[in-house]
Protein backbone atom coordinates (compact mmCIF):
# COMPACT_ATOMS: atom_id res chain seq x y z
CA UNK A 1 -59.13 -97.88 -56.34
CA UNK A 2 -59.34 -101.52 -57.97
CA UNK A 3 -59.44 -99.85 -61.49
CA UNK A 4 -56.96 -99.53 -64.13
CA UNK A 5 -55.67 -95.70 -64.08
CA UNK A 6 -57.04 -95.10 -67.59
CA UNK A 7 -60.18 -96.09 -67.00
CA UNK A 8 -60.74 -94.61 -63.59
CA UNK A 9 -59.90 -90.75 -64.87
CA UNK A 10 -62.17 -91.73 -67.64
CA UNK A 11 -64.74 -92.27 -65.19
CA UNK A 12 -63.98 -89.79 -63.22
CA UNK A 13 -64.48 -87.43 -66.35
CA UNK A 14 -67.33 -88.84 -67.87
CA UNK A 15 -71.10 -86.71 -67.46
CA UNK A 16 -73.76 -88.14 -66.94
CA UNK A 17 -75.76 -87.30 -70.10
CA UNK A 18 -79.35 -86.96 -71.21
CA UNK A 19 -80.16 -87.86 -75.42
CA UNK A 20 -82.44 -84.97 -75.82
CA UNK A 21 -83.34 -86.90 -79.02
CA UNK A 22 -85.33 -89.50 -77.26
CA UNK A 23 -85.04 -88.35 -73.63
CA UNK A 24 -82.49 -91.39 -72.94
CA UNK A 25 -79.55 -91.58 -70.91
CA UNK A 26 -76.68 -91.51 -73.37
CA UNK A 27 -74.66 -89.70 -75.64
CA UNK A 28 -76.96 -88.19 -78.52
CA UNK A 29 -74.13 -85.42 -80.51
CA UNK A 30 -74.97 -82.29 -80.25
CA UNK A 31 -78.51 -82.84 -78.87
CA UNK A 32 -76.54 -83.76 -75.50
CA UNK A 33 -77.57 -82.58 -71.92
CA UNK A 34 -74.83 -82.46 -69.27
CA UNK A 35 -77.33 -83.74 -66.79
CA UNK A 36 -75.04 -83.66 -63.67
CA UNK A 37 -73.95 -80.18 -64.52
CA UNK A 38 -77.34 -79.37 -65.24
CA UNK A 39 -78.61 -80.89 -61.86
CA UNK A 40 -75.83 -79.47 -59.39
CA UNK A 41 -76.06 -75.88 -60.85
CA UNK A 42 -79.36 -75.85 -60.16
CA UNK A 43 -79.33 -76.99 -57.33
CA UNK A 44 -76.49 -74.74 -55.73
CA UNK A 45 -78.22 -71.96 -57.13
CA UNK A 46 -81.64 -72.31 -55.38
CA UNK A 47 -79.69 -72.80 -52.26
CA UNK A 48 -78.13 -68.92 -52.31
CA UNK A 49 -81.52 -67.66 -53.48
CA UNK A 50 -82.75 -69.48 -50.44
CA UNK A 51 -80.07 -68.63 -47.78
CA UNK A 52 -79.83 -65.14 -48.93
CA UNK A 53 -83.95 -65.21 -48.50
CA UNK A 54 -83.80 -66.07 -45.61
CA UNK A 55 -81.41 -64.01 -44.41
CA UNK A 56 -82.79 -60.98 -45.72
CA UNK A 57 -86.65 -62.13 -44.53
CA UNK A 58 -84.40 -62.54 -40.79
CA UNK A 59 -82.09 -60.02 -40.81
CA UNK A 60 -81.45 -58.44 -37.63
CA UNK A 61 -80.41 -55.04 -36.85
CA UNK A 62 -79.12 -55.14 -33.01
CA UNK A 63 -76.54 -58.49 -33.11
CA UNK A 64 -76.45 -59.94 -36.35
CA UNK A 65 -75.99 -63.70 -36.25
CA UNK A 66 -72.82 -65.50 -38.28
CA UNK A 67 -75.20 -66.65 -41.63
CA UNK A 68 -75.97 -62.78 -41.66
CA UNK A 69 -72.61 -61.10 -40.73
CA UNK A 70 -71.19 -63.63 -44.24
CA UNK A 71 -74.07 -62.70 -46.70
CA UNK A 72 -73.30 -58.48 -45.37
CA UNK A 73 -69.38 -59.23 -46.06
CA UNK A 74 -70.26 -60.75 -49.72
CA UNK A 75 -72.56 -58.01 -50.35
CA UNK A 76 -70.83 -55.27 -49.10
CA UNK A 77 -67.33 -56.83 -50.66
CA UNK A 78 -69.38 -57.08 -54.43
CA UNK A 79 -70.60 -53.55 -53.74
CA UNK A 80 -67.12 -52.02 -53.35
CA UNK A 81 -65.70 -53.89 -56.18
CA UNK A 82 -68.61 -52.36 -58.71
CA UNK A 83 -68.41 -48.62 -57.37
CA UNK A 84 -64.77 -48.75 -57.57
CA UNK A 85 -65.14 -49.99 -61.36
CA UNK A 86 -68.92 -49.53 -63.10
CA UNK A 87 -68.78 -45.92 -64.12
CA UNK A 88 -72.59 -46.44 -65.45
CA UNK A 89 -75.96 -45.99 -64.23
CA UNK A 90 -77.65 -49.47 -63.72
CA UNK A 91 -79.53 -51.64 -61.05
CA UNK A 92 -78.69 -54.77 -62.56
CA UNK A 93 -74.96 -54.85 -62.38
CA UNK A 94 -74.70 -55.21 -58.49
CA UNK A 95 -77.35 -58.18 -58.39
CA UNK A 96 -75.66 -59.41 -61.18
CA UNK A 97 -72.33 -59.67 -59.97
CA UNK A 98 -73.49 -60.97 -56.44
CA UNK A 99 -75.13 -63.56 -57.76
CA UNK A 100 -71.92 -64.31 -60.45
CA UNK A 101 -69.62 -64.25 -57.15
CA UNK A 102 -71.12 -66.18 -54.86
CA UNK A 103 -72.70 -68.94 -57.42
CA UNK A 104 -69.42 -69.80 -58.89
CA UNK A 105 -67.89 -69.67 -55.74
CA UNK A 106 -70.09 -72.57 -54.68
CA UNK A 107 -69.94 -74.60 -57.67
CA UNK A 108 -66.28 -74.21 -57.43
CA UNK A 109 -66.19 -75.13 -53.55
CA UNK A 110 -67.75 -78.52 -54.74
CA UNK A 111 -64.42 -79.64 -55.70
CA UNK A 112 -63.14 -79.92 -52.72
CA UNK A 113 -64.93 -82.88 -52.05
CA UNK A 114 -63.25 -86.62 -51.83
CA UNK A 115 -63.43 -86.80 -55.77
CA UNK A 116 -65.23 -90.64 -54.84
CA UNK A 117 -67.60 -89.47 -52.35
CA UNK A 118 -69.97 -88.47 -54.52
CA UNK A 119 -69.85 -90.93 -57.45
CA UNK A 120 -69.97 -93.80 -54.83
CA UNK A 121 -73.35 -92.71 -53.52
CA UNK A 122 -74.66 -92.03 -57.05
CA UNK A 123 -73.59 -95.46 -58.34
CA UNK A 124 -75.46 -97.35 -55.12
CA UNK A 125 -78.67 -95.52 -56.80
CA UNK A 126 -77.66 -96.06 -59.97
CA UNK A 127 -75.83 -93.72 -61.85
CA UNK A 128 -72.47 -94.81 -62.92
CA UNK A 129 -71.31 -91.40 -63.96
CA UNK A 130 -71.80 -88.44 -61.73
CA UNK A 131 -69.54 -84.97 -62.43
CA UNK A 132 -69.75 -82.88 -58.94
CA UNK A 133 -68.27 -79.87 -60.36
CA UNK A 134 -70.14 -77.83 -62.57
CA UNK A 135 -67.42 -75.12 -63.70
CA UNK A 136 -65.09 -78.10 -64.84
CA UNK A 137 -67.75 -78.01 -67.90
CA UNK A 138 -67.23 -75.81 -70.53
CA UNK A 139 -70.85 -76.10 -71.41
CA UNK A 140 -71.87 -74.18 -67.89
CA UNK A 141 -68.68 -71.76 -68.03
CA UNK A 142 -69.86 -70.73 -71.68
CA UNK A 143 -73.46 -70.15 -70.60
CA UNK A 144 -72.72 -67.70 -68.19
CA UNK A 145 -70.41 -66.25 -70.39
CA UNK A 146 -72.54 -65.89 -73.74
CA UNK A 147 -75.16 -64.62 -71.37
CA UNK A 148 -73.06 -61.67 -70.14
CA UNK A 149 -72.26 -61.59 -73.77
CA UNK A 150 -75.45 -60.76 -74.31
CA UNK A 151 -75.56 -58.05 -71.81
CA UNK A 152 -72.20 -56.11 -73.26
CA UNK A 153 -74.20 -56.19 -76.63
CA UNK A 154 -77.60 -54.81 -75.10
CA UNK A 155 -75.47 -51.92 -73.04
CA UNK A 156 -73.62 -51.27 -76.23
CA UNK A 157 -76.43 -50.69 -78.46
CA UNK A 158 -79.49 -48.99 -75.47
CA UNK A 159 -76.45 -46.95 -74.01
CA UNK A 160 -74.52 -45.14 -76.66
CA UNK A 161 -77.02 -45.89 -79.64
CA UNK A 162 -75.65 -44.12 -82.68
CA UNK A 163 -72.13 -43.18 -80.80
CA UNK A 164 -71.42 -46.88 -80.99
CA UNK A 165 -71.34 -46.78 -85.10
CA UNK A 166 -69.04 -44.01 -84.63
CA UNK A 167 -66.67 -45.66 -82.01
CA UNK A 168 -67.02 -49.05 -84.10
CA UNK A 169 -65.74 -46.89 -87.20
CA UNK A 170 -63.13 -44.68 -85.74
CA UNK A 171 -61.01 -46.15 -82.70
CA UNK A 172 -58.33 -46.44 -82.12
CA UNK A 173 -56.56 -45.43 -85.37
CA UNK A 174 -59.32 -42.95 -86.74
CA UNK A 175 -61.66 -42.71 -89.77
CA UNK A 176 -59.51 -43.62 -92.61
CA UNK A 177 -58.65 -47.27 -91.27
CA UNK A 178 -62.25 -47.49 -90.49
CA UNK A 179 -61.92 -51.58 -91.84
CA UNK A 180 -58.88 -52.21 -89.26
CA UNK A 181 -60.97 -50.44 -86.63
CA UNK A 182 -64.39 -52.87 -87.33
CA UNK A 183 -61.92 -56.16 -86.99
CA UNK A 184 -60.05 -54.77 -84.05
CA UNK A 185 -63.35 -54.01 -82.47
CA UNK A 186 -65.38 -57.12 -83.52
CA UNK A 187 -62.14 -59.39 -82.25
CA UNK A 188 -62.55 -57.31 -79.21
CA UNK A 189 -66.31 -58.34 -78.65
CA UNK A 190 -65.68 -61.81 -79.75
CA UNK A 191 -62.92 -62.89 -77.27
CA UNK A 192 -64.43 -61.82 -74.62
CA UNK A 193 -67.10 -64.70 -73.29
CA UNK A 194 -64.41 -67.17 -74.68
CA UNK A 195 -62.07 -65.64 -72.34
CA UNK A 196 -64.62 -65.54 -69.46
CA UNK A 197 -65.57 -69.02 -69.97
CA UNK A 198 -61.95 -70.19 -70.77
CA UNK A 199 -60.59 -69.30 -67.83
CA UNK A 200 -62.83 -70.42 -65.28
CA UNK A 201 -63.05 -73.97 -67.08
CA UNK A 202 -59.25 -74.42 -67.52
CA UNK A 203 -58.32 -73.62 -64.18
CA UNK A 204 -61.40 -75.85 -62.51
CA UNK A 205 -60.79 -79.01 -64.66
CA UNK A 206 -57.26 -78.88 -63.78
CA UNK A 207 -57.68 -78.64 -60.26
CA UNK A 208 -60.38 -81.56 -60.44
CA UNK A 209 -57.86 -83.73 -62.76
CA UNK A 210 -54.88 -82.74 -60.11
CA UNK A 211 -57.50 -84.12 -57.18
CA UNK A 212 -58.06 -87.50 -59.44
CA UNK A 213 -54.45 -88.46 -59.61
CA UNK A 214 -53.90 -87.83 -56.21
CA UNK A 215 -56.84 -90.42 -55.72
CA UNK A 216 -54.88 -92.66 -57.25
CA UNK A 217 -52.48 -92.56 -55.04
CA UNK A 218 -52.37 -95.40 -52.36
CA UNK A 219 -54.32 -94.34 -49.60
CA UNK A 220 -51.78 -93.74 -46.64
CA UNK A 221 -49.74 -91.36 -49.55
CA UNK A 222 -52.79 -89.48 -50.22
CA UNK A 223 -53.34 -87.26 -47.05
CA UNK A 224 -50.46 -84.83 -47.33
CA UNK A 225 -50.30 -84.10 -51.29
CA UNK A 226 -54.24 -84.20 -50.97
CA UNK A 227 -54.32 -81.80 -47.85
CA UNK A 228 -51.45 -79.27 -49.79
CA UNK A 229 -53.03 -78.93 -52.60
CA UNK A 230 -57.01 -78.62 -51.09
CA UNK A 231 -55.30 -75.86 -49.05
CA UNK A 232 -53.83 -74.23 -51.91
CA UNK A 233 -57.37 -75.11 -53.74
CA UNK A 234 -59.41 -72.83 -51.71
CA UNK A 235 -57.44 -69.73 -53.34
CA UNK A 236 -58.37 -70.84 -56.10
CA UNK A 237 -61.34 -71.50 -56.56
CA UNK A 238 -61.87 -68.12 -54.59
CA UNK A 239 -60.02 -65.82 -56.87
CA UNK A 240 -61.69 -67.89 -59.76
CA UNK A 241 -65.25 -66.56 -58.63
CA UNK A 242 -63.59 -63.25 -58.12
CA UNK A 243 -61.86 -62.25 -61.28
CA UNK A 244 -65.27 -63.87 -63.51
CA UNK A 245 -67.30 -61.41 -61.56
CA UNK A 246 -64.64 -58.15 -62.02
CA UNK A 247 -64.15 -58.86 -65.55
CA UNK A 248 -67.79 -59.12 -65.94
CA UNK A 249 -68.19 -55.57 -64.15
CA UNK A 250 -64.78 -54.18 -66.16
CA UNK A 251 -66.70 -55.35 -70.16
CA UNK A 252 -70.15 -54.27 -68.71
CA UNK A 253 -68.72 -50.65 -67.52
CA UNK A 254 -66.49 -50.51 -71.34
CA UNK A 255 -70.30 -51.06 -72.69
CA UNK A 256 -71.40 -47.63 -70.79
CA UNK A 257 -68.10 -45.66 -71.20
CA UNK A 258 -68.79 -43.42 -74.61
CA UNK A 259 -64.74 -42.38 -74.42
């Protein structure tokens, strides 16, 4: 590492952006493109639709082979999880939460990468600022988020239609505090995707900023904190992709439950 420690977590922490102004590489304010995070989630994701394609077009029924014994585990580990919890009637929230699980689990795996590897080999083509991790951006963690957002809202409203006004009006402290029950139950709603998308981003930008100061390190010091804290990493980023998908499950199964 020849630069100065400032400048090289700067680096380190800088997107590669896209001026959707002018279609320019660069900061443009709010009209901003994370294009790395853009790129990489993409990317991982048509690699699980693919894999799990393929597995499913291949799947064998005598002596399933490793690819196929993993992809049964996830699926029949997500299935358990939403029969033990969903207590509605819906073919969307086991997809759903596979997909959740196993997506952020591979975005989240991409952080246990040397934190140069990739940057070096974007900056010979290039690019002199290349994020690997996509769930160290808010701006992917809140997407997923405001989109199961979405989903709590749709359930609410298609599932207990007029019930919900009632419910809205009267929990938890009955009719006659009906205005503390609306902000109890709107601050309810609201903190919901931020504390989905919270989460997830705190605890994956500090375990990439933990992996750039051990970088800094010199290199013969690195191995052992670097090795520790990969190892310890691993939970992580596992129980990261796990708790997103249950409390995705837990606010979609509150949006069927009429009680």
């Amino acid at each position: 590492m020849s630069q100065l420690p400032a400048n090289y977590i700067e680096h380190h922490l800088t997107h590669l952006q896209l001026n959707l102004n002018n279609f320019t590489i660069g900061n443009g304010g709010f009209w901003t493109l994370n294009l790395d995070t853009f790129i990489v989630g993409l990317i991982t994701a048509l690699l699980i639709a693919g894999v799990t394609r393929y597995v499913a077009v291949n799947m064998k029924v005598g002596v399933p082979g490793t690819l196929q014994n993993v992809v049964e585990a996830a699926i029949g580990f997500v299935d358990r999880s939403v029969r033990d919890t969903y207590h509605g009637k819906s073919q969307l929230i086991a997809p759903l939460a596979l997909v959740l699980f196993l997506w952020i689990f591979l975005m989240n795996t991409l952080d246990l990468l040397p934190v140069d590897f990739i940057p070096s080999l974007m900056r010979v083509a290039g690019v002199e600022h290349f994020k690997i991790v996509p769930t160290a951006d808010p701006n992917m963690t809140f997407s997923m988020s405001i989109t199961v957002f979405f989903l709590i809202l749709f359930y609410n409203f298609t599932v207990k239609g007029w019930h919900l006004g009632k419910e809205v009006l009267t929990k938890p402290f009955g009719p006659w505090l009906f205005p503390v029950n609306v902000f109890f139950r709107l601050l309810e709603e609201v903190v919901k995707p931020f504390s989905l998308a919270l989460r997830l981003f705190g605890n994956m930008f500090a375990g990439e900023l933990i992996f750039v100061l051990i970088a800094m390190l010199p290199w013969w010091s690195q191995w052992l904190p670097g090795g520790i804290w990969a190892i310890f990493h691993i939970l992580i980023i596992t129980v990261q992709a796990f708790i997103f998908m249950m409390l995705t499950i837990v606010y979609l199964s509150m949006a069927h439950d009429s009680h």
